[in-house]
N, C-alpha and C. Protein backbone atom coordinates (compact mmCIF):
# COMPACT_ATOMS: atom_id res chain seq x y z
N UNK A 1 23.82 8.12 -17.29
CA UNK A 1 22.52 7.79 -16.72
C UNK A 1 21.69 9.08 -16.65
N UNK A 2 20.50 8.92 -17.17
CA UNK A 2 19.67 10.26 -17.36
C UNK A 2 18.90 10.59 -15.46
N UNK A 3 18.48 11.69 -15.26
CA UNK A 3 18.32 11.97 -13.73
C UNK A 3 17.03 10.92 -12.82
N UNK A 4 16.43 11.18 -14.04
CA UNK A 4 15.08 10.04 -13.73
C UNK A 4 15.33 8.80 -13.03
N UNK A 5 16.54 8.08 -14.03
CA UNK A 5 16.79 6.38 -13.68
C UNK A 5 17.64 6.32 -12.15
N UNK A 6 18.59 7.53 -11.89
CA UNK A 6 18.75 7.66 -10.41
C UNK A 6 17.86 8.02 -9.88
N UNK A 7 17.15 8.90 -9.48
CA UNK A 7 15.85 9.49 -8.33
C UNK A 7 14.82 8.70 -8.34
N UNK A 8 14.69 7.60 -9.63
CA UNK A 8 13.52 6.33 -9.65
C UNK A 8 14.21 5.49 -8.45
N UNK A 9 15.35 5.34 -8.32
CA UNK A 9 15.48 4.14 -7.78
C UNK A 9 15.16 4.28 -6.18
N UNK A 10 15.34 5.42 -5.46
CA UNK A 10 14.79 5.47 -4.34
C UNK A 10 13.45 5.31 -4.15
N UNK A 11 12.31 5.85 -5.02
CA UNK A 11 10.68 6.14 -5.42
C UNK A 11 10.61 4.39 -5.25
N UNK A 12 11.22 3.44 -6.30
CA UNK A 12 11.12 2.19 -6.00
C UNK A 12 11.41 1.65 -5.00
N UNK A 13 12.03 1.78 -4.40
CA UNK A 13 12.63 0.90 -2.98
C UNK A 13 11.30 1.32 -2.03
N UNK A 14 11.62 2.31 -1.84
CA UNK A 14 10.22 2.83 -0.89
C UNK A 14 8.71 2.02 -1.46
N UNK A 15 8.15 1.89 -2.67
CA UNK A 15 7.21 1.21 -3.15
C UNK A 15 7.32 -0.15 -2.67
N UNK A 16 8.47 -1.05 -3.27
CA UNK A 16 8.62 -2.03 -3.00
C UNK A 16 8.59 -2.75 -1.39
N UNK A 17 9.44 -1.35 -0.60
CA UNK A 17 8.72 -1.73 1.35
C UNK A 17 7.64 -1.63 1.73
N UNK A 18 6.23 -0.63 0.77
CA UNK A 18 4.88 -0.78 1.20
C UNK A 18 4.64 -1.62 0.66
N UNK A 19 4.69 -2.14 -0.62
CA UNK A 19 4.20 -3.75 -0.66
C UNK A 19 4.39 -5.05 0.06
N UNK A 20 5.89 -4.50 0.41
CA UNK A 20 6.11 -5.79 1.63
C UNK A 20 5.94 -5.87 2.70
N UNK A 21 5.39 -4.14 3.10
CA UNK A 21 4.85 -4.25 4.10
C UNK A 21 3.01 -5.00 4.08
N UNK A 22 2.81 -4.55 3.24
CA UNK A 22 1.31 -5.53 3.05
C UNK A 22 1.37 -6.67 3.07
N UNK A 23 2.43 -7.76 2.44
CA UNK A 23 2.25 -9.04 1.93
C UNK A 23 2.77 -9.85 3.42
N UNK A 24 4.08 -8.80 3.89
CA UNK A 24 3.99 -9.43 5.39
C UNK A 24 2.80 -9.65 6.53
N UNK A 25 1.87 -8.24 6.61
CA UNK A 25 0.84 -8.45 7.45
C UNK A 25 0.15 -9.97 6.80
N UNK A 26 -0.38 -9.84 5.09
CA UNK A 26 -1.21 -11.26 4.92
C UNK A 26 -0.53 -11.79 5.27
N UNK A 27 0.86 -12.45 5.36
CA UNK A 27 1.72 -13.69 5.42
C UNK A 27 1.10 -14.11 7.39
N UNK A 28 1.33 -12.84 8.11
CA UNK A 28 1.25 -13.06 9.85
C UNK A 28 -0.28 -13.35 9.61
N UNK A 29 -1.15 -12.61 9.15
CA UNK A 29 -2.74 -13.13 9.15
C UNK A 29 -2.85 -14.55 8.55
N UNK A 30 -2.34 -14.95 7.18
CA UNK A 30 -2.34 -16.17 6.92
C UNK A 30 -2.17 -16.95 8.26
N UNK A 31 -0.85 -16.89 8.82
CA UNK A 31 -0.13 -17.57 9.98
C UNK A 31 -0.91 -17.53 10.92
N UNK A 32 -1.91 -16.65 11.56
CA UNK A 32 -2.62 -16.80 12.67
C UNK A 32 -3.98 -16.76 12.02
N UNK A 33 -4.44 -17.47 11.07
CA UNK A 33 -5.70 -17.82 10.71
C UNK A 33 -6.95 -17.59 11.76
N UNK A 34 -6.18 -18.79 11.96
CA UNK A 34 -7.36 -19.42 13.21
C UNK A 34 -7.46 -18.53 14.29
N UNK A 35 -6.43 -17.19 14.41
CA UNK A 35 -6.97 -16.39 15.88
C UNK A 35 -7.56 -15.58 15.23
N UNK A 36 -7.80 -15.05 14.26
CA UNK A 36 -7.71 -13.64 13.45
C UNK A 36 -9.79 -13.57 13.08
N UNK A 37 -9.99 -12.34 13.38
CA UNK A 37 -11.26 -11.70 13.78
C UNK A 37 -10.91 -11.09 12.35
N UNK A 38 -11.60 -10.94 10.92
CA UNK A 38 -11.31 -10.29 9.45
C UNK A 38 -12.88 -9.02 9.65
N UNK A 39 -12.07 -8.45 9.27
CA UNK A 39 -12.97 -7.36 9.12
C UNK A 39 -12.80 -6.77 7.68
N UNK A 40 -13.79 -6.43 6.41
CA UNK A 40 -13.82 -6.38 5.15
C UNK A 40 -13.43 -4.96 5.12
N UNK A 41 -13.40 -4.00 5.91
CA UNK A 41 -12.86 -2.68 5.15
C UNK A 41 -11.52 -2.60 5.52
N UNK A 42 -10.85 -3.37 6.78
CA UNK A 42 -9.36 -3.64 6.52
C UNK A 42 -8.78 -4.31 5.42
N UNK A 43 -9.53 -5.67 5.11
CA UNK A 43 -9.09 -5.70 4.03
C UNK A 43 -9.06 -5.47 2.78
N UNK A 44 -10.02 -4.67 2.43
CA UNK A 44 -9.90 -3.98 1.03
C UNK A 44 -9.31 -2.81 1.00
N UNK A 45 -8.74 -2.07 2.22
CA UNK A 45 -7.97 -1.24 2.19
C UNK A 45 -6.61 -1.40 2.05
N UNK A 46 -6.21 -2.66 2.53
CA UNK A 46 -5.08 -3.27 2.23
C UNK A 46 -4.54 -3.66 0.64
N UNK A 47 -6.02 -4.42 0.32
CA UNK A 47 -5.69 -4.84 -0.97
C UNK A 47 -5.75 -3.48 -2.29
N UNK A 48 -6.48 -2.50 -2.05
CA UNK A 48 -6.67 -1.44 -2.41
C UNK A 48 -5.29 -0.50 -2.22
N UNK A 49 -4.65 -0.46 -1.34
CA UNK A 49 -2.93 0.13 -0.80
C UNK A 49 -2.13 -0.62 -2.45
N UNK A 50 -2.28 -1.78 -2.25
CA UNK A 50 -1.56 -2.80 -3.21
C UNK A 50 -1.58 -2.09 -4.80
N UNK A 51 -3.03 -1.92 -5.08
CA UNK A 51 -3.32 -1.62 -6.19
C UNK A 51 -2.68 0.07 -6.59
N UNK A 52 -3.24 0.71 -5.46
CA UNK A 52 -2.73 2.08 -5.50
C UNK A 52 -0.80 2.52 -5.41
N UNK A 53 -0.30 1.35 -5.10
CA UNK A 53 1.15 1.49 -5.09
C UNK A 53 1.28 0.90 -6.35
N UNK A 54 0.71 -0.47 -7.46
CA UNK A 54 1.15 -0.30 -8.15
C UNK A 54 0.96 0.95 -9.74
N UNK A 55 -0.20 1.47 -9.29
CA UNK A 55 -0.79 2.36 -9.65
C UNK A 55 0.38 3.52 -9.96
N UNK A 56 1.02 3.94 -8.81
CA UNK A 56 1.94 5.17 -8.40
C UNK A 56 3.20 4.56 -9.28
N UNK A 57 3.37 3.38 -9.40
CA UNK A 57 4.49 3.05 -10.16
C UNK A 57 4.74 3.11 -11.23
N UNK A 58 3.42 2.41 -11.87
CA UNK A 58 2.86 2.74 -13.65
C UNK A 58 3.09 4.24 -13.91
N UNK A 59 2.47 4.92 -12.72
CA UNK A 59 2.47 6.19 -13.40
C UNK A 59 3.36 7.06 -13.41
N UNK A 60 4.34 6.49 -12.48
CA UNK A 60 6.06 7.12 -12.21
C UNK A 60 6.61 7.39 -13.49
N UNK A 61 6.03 6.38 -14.30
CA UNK A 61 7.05 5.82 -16.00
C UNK A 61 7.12 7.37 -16.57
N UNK A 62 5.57 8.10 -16.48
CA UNK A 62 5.64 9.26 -17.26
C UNK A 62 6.85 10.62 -16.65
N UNK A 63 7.10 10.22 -15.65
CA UNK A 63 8.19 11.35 -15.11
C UNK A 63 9.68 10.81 -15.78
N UNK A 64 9.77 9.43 -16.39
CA UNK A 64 11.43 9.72 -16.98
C UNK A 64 11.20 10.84 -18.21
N UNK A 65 10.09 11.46 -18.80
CA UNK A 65 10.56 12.69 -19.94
C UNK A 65 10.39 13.81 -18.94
N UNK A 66 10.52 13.85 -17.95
CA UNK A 66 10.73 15.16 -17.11
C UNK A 66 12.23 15.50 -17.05
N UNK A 67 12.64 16.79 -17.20
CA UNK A 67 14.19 17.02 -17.50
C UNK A 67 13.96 18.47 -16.52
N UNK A 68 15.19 18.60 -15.93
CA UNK A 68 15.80 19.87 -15.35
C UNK A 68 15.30 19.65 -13.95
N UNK A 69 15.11 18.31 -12.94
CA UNK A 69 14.46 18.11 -12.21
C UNK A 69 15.14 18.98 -10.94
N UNK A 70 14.57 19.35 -9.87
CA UNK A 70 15.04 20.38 -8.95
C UNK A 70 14.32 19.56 -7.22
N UNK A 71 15.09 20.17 -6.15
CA UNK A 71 15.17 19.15 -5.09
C UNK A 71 13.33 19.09 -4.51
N UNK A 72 12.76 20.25 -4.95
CA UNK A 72 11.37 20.54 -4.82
C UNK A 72 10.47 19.38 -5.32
N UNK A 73 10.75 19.17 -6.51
CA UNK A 73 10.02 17.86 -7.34
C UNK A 73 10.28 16.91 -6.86
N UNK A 74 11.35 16.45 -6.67
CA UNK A 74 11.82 15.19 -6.61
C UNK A 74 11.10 14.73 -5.09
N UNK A 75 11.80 15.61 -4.53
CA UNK A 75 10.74 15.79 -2.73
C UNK A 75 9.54 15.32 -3.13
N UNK A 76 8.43 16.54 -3.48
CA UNK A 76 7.11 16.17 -3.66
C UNK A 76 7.28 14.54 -4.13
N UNK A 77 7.44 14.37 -5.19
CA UNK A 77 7.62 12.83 -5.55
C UNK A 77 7.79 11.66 -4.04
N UNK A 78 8.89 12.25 -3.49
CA UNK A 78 9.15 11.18 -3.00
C UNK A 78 8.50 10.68 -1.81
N UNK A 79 7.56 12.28 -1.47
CA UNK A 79 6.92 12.73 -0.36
C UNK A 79 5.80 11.87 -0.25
N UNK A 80 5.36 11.74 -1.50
CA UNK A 80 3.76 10.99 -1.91
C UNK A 80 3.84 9.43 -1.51
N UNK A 81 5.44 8.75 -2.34
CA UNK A 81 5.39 7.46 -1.78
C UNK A 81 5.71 7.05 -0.61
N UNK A 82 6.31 8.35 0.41
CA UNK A 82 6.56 7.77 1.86
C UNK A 82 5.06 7.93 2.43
N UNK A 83 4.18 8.89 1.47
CA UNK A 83 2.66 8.47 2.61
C UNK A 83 2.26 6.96 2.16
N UNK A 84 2.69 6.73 1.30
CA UNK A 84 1.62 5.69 0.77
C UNK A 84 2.55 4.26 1.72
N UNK A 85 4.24 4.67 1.69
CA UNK A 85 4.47 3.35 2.70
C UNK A 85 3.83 3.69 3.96
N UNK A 86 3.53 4.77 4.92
CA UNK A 86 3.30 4.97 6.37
C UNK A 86 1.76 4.56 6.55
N UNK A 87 0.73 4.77 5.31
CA UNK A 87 -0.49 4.22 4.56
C UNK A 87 -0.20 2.54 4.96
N UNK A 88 0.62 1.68 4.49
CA UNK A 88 0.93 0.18 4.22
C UNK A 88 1.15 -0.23 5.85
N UNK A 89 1.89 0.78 6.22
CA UNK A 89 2.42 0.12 7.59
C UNK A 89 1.41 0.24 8.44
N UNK A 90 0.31 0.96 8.26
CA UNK A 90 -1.06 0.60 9.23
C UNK A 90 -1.97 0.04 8.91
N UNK A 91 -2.28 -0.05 7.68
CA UNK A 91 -3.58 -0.75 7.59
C UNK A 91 -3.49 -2.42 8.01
N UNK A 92 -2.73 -2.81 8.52
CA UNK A 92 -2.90 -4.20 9.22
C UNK A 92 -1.77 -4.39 10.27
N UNK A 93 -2.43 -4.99 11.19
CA UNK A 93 -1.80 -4.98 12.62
C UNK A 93 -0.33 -6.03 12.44
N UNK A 94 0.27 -5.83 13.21
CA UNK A 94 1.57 -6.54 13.52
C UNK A 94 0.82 -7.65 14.52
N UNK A 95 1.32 -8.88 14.01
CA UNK A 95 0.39 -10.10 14.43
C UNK A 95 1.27 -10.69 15.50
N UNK A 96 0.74 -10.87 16.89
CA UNK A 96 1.56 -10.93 17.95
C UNK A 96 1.11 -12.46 17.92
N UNK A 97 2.32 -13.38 18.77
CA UNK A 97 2.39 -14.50 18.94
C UNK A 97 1.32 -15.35 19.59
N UNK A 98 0.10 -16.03 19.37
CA UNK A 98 -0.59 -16.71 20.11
C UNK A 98 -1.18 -15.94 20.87
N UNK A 99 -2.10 -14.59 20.33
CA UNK A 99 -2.93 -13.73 20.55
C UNK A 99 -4.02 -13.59 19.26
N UNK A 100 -5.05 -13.48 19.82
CA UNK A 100 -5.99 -13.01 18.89
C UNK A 100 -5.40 -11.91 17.86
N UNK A 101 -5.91 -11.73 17.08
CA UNK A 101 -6.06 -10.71 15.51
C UNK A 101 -7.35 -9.85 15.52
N UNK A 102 -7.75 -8.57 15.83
CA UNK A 102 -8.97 -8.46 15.56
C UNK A 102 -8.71 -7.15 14.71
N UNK A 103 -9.41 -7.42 13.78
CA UNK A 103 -8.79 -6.56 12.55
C UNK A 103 -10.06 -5.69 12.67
N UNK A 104 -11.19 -5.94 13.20
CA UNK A 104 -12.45 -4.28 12.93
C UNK A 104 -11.54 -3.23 14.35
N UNK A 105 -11.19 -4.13 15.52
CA UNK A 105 -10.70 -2.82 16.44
C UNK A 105 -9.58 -2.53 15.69
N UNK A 106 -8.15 -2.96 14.93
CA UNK A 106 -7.33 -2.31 14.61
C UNK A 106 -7.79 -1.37 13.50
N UNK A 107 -8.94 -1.55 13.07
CA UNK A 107 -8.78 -0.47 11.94
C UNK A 107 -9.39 0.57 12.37
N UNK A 108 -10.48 0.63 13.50
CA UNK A 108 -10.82 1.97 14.25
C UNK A 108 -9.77 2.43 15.20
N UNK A 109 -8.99 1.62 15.83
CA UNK A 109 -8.05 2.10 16.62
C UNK A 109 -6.68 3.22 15.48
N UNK A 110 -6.62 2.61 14.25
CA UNK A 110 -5.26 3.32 12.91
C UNK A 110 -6.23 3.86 11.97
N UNK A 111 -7.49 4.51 12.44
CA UNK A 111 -8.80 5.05 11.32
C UNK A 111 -8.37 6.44 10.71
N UNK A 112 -7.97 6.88 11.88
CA UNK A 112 -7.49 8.27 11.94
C UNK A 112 -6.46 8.82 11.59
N UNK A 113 -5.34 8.34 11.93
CA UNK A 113 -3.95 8.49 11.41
C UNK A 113 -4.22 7.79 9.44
N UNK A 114 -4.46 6.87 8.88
CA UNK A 114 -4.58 5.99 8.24
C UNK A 114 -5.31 7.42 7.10
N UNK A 115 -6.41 7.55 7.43
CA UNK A 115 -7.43 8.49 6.65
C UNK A 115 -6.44 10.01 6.93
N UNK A 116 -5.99 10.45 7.98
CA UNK A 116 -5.33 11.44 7.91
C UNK A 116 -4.03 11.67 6.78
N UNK A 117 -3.12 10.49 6.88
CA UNK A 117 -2.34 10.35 5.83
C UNK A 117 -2.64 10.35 4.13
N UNK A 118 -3.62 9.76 4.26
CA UNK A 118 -4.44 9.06 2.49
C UNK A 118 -4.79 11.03 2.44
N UNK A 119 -5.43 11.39 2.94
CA UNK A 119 -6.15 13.39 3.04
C UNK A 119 -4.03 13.78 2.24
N UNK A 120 -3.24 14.01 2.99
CA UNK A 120 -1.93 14.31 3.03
C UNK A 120 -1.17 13.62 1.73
N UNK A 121 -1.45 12.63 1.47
CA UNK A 121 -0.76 12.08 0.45
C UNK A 121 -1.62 12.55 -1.53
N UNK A 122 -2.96 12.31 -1.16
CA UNK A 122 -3.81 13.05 -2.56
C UNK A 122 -3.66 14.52 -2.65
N UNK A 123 -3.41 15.41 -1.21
CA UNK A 123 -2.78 16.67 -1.86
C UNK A 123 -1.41 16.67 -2.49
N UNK A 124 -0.70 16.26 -1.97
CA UNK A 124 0.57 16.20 -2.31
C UNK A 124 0.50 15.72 -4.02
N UNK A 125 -0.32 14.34 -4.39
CA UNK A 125 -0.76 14.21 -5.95
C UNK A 125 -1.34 15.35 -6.84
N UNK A 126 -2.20 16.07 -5.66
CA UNK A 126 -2.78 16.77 -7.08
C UNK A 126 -1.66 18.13 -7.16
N UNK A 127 -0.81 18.25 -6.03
CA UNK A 127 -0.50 19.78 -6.44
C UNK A 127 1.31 19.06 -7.02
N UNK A 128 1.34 17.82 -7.16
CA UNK A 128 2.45 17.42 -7.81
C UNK A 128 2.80 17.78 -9.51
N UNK A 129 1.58 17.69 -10.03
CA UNK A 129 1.57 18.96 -11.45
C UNK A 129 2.01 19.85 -11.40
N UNK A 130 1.42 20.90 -10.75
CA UNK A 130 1.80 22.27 -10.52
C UNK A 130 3.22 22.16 -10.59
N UNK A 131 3.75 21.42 -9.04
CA UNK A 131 5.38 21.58 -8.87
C UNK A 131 6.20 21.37 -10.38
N UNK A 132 5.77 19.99 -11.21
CA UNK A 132 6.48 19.66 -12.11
C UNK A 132 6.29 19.76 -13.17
N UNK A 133 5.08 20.60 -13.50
CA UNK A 133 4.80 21.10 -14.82
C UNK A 133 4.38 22.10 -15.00
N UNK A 134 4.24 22.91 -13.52
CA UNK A 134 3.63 24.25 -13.82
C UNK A 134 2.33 24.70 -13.96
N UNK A 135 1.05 23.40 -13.90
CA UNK A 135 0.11 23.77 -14.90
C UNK A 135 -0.94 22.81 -13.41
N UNK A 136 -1.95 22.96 -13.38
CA UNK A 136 -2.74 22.44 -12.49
C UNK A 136 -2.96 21.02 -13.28
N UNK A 137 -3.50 19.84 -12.60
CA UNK A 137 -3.76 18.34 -13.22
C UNK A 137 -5.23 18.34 -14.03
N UNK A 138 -5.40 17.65 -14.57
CA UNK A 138 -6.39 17.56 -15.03
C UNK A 138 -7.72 17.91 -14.66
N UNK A 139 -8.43 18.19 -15.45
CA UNK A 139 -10.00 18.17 -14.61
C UNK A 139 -10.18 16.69 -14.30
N UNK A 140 -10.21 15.83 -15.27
CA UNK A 140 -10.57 14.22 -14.72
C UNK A 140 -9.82 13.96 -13.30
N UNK A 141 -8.61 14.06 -13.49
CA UNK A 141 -8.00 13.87 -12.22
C UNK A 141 -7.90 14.92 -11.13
N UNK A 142 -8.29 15.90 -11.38
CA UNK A 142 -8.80 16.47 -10.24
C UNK A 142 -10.09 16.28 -9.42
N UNK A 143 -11.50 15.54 -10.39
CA UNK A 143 -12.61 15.07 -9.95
C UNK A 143 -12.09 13.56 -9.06
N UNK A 144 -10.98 12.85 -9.61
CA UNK A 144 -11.12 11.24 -9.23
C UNK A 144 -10.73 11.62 -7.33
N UNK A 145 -9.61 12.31 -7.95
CA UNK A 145 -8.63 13.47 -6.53
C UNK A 145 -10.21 13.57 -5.21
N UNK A 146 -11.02 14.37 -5.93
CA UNK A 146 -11.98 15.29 -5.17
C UNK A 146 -12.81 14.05 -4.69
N UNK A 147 -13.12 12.99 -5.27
CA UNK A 147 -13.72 11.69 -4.55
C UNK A 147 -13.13 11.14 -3.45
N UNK A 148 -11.48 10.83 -3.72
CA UNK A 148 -11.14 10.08 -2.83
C UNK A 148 -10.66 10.97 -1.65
N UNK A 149 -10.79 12.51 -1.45
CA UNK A 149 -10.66 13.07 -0.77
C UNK A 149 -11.77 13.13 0.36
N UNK A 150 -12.86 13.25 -0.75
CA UNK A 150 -14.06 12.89 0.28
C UNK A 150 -14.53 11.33 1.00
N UNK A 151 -13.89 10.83 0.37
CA UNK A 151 -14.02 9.15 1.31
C UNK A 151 -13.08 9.76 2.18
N UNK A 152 -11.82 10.25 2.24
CA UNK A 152 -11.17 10.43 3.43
C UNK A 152 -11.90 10.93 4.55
N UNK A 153 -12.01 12.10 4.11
CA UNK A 153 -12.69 13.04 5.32
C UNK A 153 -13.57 12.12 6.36
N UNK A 154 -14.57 11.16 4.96
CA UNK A 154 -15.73 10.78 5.82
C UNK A 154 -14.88 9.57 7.13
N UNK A 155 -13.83 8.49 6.35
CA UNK A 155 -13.48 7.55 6.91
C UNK A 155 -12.57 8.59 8.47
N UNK A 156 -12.17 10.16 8.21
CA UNK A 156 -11.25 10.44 9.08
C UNK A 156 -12.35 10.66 10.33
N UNK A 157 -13.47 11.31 9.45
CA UNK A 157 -14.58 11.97 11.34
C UNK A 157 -15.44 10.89 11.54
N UNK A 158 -15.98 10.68 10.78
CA UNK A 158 -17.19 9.26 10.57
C UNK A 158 -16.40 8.18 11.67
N UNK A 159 -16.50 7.78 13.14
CA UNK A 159 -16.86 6.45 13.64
C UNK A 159 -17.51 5.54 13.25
N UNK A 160 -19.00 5.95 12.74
CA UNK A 160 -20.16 5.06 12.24
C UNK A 160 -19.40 4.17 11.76
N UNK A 161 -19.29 2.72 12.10
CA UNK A 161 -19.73 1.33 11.32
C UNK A 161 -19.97 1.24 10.03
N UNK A 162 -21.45 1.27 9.44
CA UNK A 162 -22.03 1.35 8.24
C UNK A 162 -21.35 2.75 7.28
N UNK A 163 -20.94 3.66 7.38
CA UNK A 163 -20.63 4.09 7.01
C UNK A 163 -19.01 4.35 6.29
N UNK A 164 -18.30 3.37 7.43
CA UNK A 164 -16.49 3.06 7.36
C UNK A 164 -16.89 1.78 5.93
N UNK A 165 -18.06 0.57 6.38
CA UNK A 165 -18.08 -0.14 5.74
C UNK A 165 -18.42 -0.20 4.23
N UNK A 166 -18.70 1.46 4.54
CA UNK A 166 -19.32 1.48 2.73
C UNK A 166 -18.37 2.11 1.88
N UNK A 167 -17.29 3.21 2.57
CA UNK A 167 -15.97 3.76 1.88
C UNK A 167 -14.87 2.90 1.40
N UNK A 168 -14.70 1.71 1.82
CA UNK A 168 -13.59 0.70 1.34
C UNK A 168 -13.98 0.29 0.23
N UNK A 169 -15.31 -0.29 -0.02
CA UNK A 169 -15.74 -1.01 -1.06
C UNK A 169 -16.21 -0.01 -2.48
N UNK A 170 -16.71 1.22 -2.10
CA UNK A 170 -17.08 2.13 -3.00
C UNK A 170 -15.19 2.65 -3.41
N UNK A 171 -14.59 3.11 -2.57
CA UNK A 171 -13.09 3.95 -2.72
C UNK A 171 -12.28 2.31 -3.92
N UNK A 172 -13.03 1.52 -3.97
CA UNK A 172 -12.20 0.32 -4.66
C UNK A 172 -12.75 0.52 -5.90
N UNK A 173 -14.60 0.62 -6.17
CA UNK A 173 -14.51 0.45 -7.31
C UNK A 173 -14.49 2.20 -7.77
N UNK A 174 -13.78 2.67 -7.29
CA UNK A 174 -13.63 4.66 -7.53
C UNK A 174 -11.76 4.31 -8.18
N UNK A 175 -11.27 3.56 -7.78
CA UNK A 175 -9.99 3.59 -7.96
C UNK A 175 -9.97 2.29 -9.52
N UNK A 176 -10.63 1.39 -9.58
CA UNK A 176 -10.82 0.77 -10.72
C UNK A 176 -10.98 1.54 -11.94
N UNK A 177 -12.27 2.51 -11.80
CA UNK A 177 -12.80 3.60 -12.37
C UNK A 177 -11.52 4.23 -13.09
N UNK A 178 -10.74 5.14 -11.89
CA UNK A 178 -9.76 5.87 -12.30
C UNK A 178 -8.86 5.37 -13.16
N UNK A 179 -8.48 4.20 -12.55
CA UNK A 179 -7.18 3.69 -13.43
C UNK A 179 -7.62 2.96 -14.76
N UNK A 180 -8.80 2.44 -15.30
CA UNK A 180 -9.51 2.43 -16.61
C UNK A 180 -9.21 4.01 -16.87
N UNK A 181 -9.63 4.73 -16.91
CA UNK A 181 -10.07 6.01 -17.47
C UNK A 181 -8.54 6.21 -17.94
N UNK A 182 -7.79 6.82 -16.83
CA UNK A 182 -6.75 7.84 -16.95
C UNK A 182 -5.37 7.17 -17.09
N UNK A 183 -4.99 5.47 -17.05
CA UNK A 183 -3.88 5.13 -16.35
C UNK A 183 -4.15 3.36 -17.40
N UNK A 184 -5.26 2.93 -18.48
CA UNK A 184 -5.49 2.05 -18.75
C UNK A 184 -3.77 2.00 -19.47
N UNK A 185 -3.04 2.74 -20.44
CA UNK A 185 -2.02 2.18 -20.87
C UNK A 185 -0.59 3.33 -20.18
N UNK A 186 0.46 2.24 -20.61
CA UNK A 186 1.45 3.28 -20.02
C UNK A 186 2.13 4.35 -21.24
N UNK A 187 2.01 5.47 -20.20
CA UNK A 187 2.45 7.14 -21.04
C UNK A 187 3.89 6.94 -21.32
């Protein structure tokens, strides 16, 4: 077995619990419909988590021609998909029994931690080159990097309302963007 197809399989498991951690929150929101207060930048951040994990997966493929892998890489690697599960496990509330759902306070109440992590997890991407190839990432992907860094920041200090409401929907079609450009077929 080459080193890749072992050290993938942890990278997957971890992927596969932030997705289920998403599909469980819809499943409890499905389930409490009728209490549940929807707020649109929770959920496109959610559905946006979805896309961006399978995103991280597609693009995992290009690390099986990586050879001589060392505990540094593999870390960084693995580092990126535990933000992106701790990312999954907040963006939607744990749906308590025959209680309201109000998904605009949970997402200002997990705004911070949530945007703090997403800041923590795109460094960790862009300086994941460096670690495993030595060489800084692309300019393209260092510009897509430098966008969604700046939706962070704004979603991490920004309280404003209108302003939370305009980073989910813009950071969606910024991540469409990217993955046309840089990620349309697999390497």
């Amino acid at each position: 077995m080459d080193a890749f197809s072992y050290l993938s399989v942890l990278l997957s498991i971890i992927l596969g619990l932030a997705i289920t951690q998403i599909l469980m929150g819809y499943r409890g929101l499905l389930l409490a419909r009728g209490r549940v207060r929807f707020y649109a930048p929770t959920t496109i951040w959610s559905a946006l988590l979805l896309v961006i994990a399978a995103q991280n997966w597609w693009s995992s493929f290009s690390l099986a021609q990586h050879r001589n892998w060392t505990f540094l890489q593999f870390s960084t690697v693995l580092l990126q998909m535990v933000l992106l599960y701790m990312m999954a496990g907040l963006v939607l509330p744990d749906v308590p029994a025959d209680q309201p759902v109000d998904l605009r306070a949970h997402y200002y109440k997990e705004r911070r931690p949530f945007f703090a992590i997403l800041l923590m997890m795109l460094l960790v991407s862009v300086s994941k080159d460096g670690i495993l190839q030595g060489r800084l990432t692309s300019l393209e992907n260092l510009a897509f990097h430098g966008v969604f860094m700046t939706l962070s920041l704004i979603g991490l200090i920004s309280k404003r309302p209108r302003l939370n409401e305009i980073i989910a929907p813009v950071g969606a079609l910024i991540m469409a963007i990217y993955i046309a450009i840089l990620y349309a077929r697999l390497a």
